[in-house]
C-alpha atoms as a PDB file:
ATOM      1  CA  UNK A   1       0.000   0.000   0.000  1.00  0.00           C
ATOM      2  CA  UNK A   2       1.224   3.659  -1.253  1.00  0.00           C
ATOM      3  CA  UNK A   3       0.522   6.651   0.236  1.00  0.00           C
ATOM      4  CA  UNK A   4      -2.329   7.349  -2.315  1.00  0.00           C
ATOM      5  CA  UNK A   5      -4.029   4.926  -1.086  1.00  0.00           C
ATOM      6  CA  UNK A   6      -4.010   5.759   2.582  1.00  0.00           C
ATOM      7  CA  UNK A   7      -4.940  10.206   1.381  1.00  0.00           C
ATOM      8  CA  UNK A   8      -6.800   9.016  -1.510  1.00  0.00           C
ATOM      9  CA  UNK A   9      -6.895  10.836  -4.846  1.00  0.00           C
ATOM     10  CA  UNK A  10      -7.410  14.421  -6.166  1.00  0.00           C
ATOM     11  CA  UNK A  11     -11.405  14.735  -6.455  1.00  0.00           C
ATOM     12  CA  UNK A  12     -14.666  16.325  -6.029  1.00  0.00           C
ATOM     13  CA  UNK A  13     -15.559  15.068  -2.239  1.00  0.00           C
ATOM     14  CA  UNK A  14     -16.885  13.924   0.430  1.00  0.00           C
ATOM     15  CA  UNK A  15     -16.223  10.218  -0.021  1.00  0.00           C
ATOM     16  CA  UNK A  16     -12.751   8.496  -2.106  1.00  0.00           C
ATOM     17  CA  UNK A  17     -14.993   5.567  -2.488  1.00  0.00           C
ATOM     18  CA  UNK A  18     -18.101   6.509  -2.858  1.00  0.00           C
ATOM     19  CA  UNK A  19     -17.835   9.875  -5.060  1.00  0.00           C
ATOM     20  CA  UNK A  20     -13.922   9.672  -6.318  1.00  0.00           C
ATOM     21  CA  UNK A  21     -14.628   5.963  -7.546  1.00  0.00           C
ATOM     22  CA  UNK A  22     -17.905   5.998  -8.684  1.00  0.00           C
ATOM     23  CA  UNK A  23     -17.241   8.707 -10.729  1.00  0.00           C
ATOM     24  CA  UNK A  24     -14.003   6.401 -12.307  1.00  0.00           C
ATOM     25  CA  UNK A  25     -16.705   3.612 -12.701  1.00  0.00           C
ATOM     26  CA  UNK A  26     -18.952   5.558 -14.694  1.00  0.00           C
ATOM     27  CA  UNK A  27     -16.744   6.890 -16.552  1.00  0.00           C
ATOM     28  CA  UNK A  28     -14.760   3.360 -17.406  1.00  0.00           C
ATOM     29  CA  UNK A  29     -18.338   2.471 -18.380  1.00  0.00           C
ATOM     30  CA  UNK A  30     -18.070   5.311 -21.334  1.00  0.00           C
ATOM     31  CA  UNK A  31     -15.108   4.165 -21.940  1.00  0.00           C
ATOM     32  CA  UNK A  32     -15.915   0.498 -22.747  1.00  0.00           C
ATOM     33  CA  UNK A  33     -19.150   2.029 -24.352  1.00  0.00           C
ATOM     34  CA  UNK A  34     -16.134   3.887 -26.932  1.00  0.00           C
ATOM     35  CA  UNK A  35     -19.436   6.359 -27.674  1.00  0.00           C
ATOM     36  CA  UNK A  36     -21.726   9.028 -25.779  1.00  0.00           C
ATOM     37  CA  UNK A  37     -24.176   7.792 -23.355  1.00  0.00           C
ATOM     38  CA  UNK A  38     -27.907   7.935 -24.435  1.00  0.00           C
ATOM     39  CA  UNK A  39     -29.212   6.166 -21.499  1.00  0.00           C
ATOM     40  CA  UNK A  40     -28.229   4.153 -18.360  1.00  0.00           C
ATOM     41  CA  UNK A  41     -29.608   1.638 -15.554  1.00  0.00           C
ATOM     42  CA  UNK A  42     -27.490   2.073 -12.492  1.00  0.00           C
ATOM     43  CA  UNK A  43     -27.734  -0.480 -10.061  1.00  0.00           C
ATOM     44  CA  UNK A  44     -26.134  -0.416  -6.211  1.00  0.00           C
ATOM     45  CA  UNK A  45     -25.926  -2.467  -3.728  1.00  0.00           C
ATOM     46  CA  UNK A  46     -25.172  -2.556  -0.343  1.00  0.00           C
ATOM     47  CA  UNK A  47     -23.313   0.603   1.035  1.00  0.00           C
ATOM     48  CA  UNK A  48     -23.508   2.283  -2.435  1.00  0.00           C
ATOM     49  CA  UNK A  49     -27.285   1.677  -2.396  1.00  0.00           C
ATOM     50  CA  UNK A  50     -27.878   2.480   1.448  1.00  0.00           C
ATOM     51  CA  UNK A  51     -25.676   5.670   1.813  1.00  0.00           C
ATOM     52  CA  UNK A  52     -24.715   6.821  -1.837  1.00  0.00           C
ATOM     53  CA  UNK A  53     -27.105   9.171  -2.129  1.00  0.00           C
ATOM     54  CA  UNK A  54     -26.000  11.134   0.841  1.00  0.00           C
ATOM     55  CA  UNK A  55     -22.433  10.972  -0.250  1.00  0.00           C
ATOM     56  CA  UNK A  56     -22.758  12.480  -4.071  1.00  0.00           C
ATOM     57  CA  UNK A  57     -22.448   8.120  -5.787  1.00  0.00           C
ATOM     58  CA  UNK A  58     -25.423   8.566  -8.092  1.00  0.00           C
ATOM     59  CA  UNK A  59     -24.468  12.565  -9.066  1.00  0.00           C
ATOM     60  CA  UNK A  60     -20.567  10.876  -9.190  1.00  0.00           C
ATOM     61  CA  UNK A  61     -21.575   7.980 -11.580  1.00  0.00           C
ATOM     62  CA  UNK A  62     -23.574  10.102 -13.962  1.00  0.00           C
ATOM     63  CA  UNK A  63     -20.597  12.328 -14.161  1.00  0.00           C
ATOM     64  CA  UNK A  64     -18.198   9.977 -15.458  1.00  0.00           C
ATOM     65  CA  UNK A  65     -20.773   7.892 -17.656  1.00  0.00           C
ATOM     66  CA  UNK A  66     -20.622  11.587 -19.459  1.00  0.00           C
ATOM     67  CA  UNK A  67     -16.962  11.516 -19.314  1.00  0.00           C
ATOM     68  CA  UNK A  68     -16.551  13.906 -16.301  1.00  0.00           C
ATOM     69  CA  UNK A  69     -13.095  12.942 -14.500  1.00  0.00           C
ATOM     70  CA  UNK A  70     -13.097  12.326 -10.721  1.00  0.00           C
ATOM     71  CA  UNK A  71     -11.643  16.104  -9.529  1.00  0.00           C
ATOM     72  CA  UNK A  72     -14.481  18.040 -11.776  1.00  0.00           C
ATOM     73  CA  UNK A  73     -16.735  20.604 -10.106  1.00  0.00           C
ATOM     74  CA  UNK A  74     -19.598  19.334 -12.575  1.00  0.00           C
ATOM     75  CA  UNK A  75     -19.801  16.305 -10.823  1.00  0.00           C
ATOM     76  CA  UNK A  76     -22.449  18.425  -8.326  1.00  0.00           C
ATOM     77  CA  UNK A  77     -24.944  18.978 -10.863  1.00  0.00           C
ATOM     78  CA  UNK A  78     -24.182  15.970 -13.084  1.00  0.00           C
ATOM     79  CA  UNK A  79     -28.044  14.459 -12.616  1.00  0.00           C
ATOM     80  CA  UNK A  80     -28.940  17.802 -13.891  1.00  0.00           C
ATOM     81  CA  UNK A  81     -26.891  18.447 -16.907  1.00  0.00           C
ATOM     82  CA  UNK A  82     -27.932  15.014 -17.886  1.00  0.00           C
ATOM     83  CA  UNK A  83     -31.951  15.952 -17.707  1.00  0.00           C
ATOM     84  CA  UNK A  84     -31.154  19.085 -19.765  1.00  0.00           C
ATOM     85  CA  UNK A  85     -29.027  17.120 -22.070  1.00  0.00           C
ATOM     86  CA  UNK A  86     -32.082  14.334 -22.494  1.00  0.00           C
ATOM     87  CA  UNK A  87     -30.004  11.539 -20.736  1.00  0.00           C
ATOM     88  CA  UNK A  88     -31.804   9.281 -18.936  1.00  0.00           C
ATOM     89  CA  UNK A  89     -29.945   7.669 -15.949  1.00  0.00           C
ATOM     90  CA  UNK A  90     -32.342   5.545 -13.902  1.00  0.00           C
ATOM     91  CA  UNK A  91     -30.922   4.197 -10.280  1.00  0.00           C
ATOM     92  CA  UNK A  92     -32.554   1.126  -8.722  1.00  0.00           C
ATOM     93  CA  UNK A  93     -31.269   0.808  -5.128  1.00  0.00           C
ATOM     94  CA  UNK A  94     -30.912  -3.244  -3.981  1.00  0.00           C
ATOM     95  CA  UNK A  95     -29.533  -5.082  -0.861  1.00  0.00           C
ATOM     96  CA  UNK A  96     -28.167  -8.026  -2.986  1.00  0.00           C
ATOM     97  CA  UNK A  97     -25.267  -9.183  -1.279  1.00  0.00           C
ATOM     98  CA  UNK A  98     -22.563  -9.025  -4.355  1.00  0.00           C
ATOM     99  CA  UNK A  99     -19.364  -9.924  -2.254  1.00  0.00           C
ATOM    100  CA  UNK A 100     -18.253  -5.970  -1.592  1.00  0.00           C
ATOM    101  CA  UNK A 101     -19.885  -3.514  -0.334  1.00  0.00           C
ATOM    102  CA  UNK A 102     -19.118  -0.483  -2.786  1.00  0.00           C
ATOM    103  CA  UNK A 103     -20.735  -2.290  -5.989  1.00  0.00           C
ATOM    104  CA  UNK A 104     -22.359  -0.673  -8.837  1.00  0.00           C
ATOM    105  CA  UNK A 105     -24.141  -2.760 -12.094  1.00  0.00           C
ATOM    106  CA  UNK A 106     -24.556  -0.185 -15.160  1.00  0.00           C
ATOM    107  CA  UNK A 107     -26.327  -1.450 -18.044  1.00  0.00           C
ATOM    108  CA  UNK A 108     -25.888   1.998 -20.695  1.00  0.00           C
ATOM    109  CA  UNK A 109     -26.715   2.724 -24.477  1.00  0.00           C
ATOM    110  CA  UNK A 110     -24.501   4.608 -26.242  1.00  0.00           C
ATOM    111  CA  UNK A 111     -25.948   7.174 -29.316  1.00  0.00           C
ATOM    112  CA  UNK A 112     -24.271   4.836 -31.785  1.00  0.00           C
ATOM    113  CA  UNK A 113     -26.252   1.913 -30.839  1.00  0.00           C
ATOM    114  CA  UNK A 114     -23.105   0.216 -28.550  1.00  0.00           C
ATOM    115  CA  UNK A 115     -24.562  -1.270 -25.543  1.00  0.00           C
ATOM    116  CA  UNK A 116     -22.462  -2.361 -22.280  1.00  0.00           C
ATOM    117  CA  UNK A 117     -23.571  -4.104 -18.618  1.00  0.00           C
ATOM    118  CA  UNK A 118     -20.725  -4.289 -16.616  1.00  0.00           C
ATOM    119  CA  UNK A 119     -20.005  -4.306 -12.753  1.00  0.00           C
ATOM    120  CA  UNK A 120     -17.189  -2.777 -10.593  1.00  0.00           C
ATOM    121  CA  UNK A 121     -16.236  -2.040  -7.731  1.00  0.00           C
ATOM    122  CA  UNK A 122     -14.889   0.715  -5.208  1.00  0.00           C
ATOM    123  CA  UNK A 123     -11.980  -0.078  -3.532  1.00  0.00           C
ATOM    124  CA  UNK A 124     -11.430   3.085  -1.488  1.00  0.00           C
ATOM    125  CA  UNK A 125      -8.761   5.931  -2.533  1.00  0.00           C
ATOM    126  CA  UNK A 126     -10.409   6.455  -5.794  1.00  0.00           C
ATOM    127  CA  UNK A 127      -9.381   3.008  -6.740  1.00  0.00           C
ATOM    128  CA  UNK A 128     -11.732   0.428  -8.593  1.00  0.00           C
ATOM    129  CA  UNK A 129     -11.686  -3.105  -9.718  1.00  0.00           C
ATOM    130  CA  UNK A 130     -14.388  -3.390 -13.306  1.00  0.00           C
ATOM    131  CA  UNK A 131     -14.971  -7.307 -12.659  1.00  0.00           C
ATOM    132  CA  UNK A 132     -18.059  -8.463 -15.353  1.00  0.00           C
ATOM    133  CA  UNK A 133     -18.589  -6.920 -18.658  1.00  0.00           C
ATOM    134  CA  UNK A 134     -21.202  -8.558 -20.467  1.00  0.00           C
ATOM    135  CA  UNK A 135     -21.586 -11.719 -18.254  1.00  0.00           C
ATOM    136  CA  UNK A 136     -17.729 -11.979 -18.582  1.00  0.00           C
ATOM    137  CA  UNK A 137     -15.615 -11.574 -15.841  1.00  0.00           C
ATOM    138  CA  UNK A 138     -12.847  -9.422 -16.444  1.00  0.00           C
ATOM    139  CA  UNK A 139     -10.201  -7.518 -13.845  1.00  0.00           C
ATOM    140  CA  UNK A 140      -9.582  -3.937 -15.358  1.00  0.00           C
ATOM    141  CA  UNK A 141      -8.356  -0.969 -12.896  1.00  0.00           C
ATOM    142  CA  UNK A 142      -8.732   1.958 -14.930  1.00  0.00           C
ATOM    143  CA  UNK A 143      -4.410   2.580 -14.201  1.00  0.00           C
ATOM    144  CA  UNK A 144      -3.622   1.057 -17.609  1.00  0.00           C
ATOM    145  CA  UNK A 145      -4.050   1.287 -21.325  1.00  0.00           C
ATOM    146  CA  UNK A 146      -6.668  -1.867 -21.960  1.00  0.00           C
ATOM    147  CA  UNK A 147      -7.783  -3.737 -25.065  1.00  0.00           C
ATOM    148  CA  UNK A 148     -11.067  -6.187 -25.251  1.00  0.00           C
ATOM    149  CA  UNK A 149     -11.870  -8.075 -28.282  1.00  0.00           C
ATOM    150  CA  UNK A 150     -14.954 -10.210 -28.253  1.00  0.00           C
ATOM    151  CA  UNK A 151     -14.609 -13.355 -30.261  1.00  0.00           C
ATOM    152  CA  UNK A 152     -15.278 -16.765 -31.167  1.00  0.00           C
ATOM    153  CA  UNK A 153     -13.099 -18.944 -29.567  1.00  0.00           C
ATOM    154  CA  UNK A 154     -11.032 -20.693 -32.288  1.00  0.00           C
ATOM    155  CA  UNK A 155      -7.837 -21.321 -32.735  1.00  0.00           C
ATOM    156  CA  UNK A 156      -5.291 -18.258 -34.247  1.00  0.00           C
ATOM    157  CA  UNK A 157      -7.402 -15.248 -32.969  1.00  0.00           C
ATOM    158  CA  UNK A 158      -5.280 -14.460 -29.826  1.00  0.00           C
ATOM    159  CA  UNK A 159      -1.958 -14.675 -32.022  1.00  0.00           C
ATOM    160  CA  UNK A 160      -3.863 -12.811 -34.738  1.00  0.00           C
ATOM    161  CA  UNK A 161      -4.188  -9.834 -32.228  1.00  0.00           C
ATOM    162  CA  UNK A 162      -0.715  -9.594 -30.761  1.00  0.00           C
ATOM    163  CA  UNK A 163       0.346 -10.100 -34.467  1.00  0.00           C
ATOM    164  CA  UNK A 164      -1.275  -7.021 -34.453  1.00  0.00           C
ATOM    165  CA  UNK A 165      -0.319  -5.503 -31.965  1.00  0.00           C
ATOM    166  CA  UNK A 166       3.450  -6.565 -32.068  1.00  0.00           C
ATOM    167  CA  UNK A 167       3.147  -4.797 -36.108  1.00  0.00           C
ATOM    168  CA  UNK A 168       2.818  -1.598 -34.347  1.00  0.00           C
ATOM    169  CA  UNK A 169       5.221  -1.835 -31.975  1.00  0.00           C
ATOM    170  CA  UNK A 170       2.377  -2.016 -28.678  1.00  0.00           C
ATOM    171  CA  UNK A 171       3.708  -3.938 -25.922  1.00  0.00           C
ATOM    172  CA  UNK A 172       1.356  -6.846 -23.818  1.00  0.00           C
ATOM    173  CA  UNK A 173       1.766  -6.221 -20.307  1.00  0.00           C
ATOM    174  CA  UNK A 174      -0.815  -8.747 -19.416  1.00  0.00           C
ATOM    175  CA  UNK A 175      -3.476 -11.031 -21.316  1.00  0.00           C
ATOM    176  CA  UNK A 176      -6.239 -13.091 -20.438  1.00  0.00           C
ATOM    177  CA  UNK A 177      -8.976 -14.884 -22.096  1.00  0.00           C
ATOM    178  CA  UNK A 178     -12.363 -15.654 -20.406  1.00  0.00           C
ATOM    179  CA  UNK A 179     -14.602 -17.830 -22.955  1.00  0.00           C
ATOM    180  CA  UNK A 180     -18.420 -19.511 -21.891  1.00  0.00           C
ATOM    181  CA  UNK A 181     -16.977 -22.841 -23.473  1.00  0.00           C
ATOM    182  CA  UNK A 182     -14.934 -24.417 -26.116  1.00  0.00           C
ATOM    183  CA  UNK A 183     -15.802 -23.103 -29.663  1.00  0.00           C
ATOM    184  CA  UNK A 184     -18.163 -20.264 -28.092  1.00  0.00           C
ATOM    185  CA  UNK A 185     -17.994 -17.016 -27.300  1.00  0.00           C
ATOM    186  CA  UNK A 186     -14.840 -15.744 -25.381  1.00  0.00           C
ATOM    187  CA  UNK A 187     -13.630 -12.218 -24.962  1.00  0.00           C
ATOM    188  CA  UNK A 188      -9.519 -10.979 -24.637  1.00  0.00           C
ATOM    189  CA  UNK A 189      -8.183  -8.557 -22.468  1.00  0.00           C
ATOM    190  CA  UNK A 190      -5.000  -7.262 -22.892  1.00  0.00           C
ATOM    191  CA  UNK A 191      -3.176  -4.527 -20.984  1.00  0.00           C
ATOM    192  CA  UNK A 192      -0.603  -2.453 -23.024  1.00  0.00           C
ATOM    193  CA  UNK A 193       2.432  -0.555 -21.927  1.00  0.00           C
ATOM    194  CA  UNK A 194       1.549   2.306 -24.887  1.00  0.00           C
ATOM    195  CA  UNK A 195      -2.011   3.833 -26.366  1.00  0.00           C
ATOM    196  CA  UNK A 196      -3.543   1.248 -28.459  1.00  0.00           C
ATOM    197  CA  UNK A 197      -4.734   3.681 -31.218  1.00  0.00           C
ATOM    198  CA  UNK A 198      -7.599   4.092 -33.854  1.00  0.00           C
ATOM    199  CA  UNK A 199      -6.213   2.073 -36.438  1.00  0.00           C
ATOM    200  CA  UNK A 200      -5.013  -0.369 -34.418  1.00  0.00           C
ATOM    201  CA  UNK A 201      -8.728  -0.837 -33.413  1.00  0.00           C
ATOM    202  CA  UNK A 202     -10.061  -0.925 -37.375  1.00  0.00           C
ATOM    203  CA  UNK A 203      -7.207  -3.267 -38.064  1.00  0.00           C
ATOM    204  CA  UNK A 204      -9.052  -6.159 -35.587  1.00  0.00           C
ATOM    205  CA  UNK A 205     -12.370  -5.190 -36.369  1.00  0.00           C
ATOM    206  CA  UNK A 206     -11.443  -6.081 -39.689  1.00  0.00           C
ATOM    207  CA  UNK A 207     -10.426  -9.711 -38.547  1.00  0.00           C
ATOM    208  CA  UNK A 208     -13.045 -12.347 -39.006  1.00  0.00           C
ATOM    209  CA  UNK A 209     -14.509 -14.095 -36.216  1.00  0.00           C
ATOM    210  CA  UNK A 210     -13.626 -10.720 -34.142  1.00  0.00           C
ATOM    211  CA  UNK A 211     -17.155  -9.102 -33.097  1.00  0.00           C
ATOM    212  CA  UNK A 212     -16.265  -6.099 -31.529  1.00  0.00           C
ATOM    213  CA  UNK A 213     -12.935  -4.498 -30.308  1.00  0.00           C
ATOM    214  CA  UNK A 214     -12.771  -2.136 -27.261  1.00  0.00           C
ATOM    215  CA  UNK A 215      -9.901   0.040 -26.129  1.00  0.00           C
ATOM    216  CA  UNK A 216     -10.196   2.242 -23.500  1.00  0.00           C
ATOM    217  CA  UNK A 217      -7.409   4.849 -21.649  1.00  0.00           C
ATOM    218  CA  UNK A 218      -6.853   5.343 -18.012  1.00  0.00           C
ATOM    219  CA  UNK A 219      -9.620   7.053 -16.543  1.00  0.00           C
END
């Protein structure tokens, strides 16, 4: 443990967990999304659900599903700006035990059609942990550059990617694969040391048996 851990990050207050990360959640959410928000179902549980309210996590959320960074003074009137905007963000409030108690499900629509339902957590000091995305489970911080492909699972599609990657000189600092079962669905993340850029991303999309690619910056 660091000492920005312990004092927590620069941000809009009063809670690191319940403002500073939500507001990181939300706006990893836009990231994976890769488009503007058009709508959103927020869903939290436990502490989030019982004391959020009070502590700025549903204002914090909407904030970063609009792209808002943690330390921004919109983050007060984020619910608002979203109502003028026309951006429905609907909260459902649930005791559902999920394992932690700063959870948060958003299921969001992006103007372009893209659609996301992924879960993370808080950690506390403005740190998070993203752990589903689509019924997958993933582990993505938010600290690092982070590419998802969605796939079928055949053989030649993971080297296909860090052929890719490799081509443009991107460096894998971690990689996993998460599939539902042989032959089926299975989606990639991979961590990279640099920016994994535009035409990086239309190079893969381009790749048969490669659905949809996602890559995201630190938020």
């Amino acid at each position: 443990m660091n000492v920005f851990d312990i004092i927590g990050p620069v941000m809009i207050g009063p809670s690191s967990s319940h403002t500073a990360g939500a507001a990181r959640i939300g706006r990893m959410v836009r990231e994976i999304l890769g488009e503007d928000i058009a709508s959103a179902e927020v869903t939290l549980f436990s502490s989030f659900a019982q004391t959020g309210v009070g502590h700025g996590t549903d204002k914090a959320i909407a904030a970063g599903l609009m792209g808002y960074p943690p330390d921004s003074s919109r983050i007060r009137n984020a619910l608002e700006v979203a109502a003028k905007k026309g951006i429905p963000i609907h909260f459902i409030f649930s005791d559902r035990d999920m394992g932690h108690p700063n959870v948060a499900e958003i299921k969001a629509v992006g103007v372009g059609g893209n659609t996301v339902d992924a879960i993370g957590r808080s950690l506390g000091g403005g740190r998070i942990k993203m752990t589903q995305i689509d019924g997958f489970p993933v582990e993505i911080s938010g600290d690092e550059y982070t590419l998802l492909t969605r796939h079928r699972d055949i053989p030649g599609i993971v080297a296909k990617v860090c052929q890719v990657l490799a081509s443009e000189h991107i460096n894998i600092s971690t990689m996993r694969v998460f599939r539902r079962k042989r032959g089926d669905e299975a989606i990639m993340m991979i961590h990279t040391d640099e920016k994994v850029n535009l035409s990086v991303v239309e190079q893969l999309k381009n790749c048969k048996d490669i659905s949809r690619v996602m890559a995201f910056d630190r938020v």
